[in-house]
C-alpha atoms as a PDB file:
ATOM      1  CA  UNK A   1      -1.935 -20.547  -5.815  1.00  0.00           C
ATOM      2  CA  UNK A   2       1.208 -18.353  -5.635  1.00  0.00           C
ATOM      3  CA  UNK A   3      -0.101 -14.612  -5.015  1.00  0.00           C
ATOM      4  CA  UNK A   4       3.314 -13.624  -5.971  1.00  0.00           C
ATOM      5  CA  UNK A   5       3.269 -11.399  -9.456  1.00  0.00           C
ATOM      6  CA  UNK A   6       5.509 -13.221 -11.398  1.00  0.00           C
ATOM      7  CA  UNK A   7       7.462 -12.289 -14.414  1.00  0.00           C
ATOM      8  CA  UNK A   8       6.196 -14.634 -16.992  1.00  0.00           C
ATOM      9  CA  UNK A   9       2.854 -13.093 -15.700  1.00  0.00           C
ATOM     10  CA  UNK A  10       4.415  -9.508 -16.601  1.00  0.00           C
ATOM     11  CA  UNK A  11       4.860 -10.759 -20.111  1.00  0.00           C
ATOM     12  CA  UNK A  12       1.792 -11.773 -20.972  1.00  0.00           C
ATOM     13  CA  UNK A  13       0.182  -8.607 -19.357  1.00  0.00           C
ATOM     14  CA  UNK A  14       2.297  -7.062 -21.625  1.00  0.00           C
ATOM     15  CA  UNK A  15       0.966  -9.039 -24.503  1.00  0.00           C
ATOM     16  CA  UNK A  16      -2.240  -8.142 -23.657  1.00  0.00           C
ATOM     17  CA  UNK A  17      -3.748 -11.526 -22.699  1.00  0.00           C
ATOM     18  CA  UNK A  18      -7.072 -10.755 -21.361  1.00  0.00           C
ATOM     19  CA  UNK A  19      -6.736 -13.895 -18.546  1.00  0.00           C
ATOM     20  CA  UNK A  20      -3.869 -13.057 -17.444  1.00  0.00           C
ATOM     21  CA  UNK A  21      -4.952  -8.986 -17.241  1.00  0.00           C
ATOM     22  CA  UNK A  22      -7.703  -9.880 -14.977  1.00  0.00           C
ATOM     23  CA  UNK A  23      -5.547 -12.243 -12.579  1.00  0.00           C
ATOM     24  CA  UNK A  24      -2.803  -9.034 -12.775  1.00  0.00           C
ATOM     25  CA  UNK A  25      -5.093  -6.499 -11.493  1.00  0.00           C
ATOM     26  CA  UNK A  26      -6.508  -8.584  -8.395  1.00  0.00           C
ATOM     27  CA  UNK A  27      -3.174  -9.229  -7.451  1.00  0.00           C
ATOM     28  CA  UNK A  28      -2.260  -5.487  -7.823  1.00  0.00           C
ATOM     29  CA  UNK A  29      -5.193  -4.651  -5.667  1.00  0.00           C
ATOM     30  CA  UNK A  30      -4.653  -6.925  -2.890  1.00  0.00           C
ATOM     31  CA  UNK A  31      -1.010  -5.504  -2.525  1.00  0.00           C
ATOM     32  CA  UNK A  32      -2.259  -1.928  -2.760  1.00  0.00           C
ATOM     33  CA  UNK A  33      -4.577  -2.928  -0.252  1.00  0.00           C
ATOM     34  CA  UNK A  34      -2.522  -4.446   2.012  1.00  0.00           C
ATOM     35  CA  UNK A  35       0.196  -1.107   1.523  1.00  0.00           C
ATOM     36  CA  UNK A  36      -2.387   1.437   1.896  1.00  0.00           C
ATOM     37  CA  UNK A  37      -3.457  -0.018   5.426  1.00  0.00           C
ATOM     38  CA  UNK A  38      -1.307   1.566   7.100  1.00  0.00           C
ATOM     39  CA  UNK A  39      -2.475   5.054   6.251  1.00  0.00           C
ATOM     40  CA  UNK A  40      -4.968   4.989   8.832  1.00  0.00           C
ATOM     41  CA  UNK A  41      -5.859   8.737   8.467  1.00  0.00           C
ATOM     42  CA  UNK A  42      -7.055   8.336   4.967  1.00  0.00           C
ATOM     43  CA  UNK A  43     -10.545   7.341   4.633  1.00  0.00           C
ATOM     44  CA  UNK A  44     -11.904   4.061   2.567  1.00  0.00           C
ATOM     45  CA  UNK A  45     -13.181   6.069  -0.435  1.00  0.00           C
ATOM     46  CA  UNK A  46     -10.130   8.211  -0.286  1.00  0.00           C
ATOM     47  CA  UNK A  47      -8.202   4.752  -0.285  1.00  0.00           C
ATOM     48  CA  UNK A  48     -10.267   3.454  -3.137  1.00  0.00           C
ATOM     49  CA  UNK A  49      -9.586   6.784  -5.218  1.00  0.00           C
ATOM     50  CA  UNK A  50      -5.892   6.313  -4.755  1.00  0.00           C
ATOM     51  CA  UNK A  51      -5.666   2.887  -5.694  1.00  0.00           C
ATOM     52  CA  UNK A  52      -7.649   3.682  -8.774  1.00  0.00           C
ATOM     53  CA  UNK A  53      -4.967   6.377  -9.295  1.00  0.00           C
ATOM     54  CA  UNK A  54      -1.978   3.738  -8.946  1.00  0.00           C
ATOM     55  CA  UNK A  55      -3.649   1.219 -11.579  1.00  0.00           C
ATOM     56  CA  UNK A  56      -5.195   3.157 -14.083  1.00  0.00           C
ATOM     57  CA  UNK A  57      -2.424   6.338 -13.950  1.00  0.00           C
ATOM     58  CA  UNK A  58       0.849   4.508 -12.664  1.00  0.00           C
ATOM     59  CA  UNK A  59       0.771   0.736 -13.669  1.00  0.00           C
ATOM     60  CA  UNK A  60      -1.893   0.869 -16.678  1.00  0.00           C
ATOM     61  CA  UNK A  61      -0.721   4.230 -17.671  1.00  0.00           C
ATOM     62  CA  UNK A  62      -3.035   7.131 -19.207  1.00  0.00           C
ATOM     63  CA  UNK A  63      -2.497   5.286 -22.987  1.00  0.00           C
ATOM     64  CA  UNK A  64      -2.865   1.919 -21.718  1.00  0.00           C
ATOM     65  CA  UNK A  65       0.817   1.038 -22.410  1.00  0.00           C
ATOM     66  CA  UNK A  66       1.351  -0.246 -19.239  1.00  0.00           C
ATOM     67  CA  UNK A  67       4.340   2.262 -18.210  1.00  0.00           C
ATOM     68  CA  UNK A  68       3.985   1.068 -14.439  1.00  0.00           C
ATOM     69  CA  UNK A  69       4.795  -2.612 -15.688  1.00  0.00           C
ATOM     70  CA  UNK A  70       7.448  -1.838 -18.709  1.00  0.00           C
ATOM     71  CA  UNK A  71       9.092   0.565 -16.184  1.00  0.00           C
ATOM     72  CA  UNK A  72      10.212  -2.304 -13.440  1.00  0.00           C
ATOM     73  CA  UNK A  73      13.488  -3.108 -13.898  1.00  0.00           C
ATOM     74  CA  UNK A  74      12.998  -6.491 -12.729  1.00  0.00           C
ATOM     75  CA  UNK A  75      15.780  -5.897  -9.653  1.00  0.00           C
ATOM     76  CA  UNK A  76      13.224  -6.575  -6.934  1.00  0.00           C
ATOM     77  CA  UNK A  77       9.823  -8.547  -6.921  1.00  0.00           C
ATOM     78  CA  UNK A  78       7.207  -6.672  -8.842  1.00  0.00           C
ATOM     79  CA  UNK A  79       5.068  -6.523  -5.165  1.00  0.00           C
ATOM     80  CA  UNK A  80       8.322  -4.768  -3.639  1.00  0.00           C
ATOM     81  CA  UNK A  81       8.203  -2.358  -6.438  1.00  0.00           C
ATOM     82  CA  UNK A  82       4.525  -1.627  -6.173  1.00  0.00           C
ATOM     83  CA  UNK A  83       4.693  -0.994  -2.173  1.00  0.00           C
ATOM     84  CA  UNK A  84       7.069   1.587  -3.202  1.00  0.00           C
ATOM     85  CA  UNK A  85       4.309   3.277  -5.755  1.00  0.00           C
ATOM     86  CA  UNK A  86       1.774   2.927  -3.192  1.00  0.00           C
ATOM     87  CA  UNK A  87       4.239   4.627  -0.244  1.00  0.00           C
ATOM     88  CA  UNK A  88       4.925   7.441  -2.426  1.00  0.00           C
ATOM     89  CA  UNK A  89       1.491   7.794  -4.180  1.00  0.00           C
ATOM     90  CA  UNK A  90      -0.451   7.815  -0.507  1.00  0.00           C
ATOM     91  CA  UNK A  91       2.049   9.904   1.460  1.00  0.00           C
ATOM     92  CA  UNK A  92       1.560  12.655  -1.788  1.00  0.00           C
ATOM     93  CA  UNK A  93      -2.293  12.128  -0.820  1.00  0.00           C
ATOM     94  CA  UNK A  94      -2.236  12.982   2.330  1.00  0.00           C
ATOM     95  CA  UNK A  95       0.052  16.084   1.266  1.00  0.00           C
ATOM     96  CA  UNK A  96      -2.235  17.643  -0.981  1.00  0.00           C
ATOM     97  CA  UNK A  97      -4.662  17.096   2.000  1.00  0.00           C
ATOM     98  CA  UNK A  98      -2.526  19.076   4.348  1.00  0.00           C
ATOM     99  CA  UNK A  99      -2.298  16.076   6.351  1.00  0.00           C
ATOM    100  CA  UNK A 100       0.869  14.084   8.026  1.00  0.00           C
ATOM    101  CA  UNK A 101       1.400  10.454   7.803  1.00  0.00           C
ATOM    102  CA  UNK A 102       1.004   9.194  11.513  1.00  0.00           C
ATOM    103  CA  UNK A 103       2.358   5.722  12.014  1.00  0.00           C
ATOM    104  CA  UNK A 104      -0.097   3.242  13.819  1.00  0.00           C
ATOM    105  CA  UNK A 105       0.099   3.720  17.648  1.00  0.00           C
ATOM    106  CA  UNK A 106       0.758   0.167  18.254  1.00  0.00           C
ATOM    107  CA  UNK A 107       4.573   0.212  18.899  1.00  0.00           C
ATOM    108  CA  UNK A 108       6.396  -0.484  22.111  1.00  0.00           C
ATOM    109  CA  UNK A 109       6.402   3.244  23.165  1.00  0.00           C
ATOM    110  CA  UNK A 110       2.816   3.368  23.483  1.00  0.00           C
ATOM    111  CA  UNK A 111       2.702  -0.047  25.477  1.00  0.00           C
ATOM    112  CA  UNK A 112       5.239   1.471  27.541  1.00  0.00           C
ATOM    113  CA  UNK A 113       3.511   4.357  28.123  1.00  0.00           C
ATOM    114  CA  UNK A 114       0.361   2.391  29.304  1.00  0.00           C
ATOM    115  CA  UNK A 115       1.995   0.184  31.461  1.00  0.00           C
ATOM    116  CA  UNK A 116       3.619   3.039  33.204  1.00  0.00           C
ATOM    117  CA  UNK A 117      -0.122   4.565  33.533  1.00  0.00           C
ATOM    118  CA  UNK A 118      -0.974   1.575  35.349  1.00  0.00           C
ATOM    119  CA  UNK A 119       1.792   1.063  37.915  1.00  0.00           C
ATOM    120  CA  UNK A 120       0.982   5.074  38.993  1.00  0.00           C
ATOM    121  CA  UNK A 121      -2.594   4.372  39.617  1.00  0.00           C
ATOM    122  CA  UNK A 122      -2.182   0.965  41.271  1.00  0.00           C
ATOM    123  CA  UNK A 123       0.523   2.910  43.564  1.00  0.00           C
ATOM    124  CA  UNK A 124      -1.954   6.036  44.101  1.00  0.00           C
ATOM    125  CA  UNK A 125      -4.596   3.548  44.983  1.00  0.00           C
ATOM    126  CA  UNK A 126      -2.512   1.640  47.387  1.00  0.00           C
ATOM    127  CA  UNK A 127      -0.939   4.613  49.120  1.00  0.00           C
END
């Protein structure tokens, strides 16, 4: 099965068909999922309130007139669009938290950095 939200799915979400709903809001949760994973300093219940947030407040919308859905302009996939929500809806998170985003350590720098570690102690150790 494609896990791409597609916009005949948008419609009928729109049209309220229940099915289709249900099959909306798993894929909508895997992508938020897979977004907020990044976010390493914010904690799995903090990450489940903020997904909560992003369906119910930003894609559902408080009335249950899907705003987050009628709002996409359809420029972009839908999952593009929601990584974007997600970004901006964790990074406020961790502002109102007094915390800054930290990107995952895993980068070149940091291998760098190790490998440097290394060659001083194996040249301490044969000196």
């Amino acid at each position: 099965m494609n896990q791409e939200i597609d916009n005949k799915l948008l419609i009928k979400v729109i049209n309220q068909d229940d099915k289709s709903i249900k099959l909306f809001i798993d894929l909508c949760q895997n992508i938020i999922w897979g977004a907020l994973k990044r976010f390493d300093q914010i904690s799995y219940e903090d990450k489940e309130d903020v997904c909560s947030t992003i369906i119910y407040k930003k894609i559902y919308g408080l009335n249950g007139d899907w705003v987050g859905v009628k709002k996409f302009r359809g420029d972009c996939k839908f999952s593009s669009y929601l990584y974007q929500i997600v970004t901006y809806e964790a990074l406020s998170f961790l502002k109102s938290k007094a915390m800054k985003y930290k990107p995952k350590t895993d980068s070149v720098d940091g291998i760098y950095d190790l490998f440097s570690e290394i060659i001083d102690l194996n040249k301490k150790l044969t000196s």
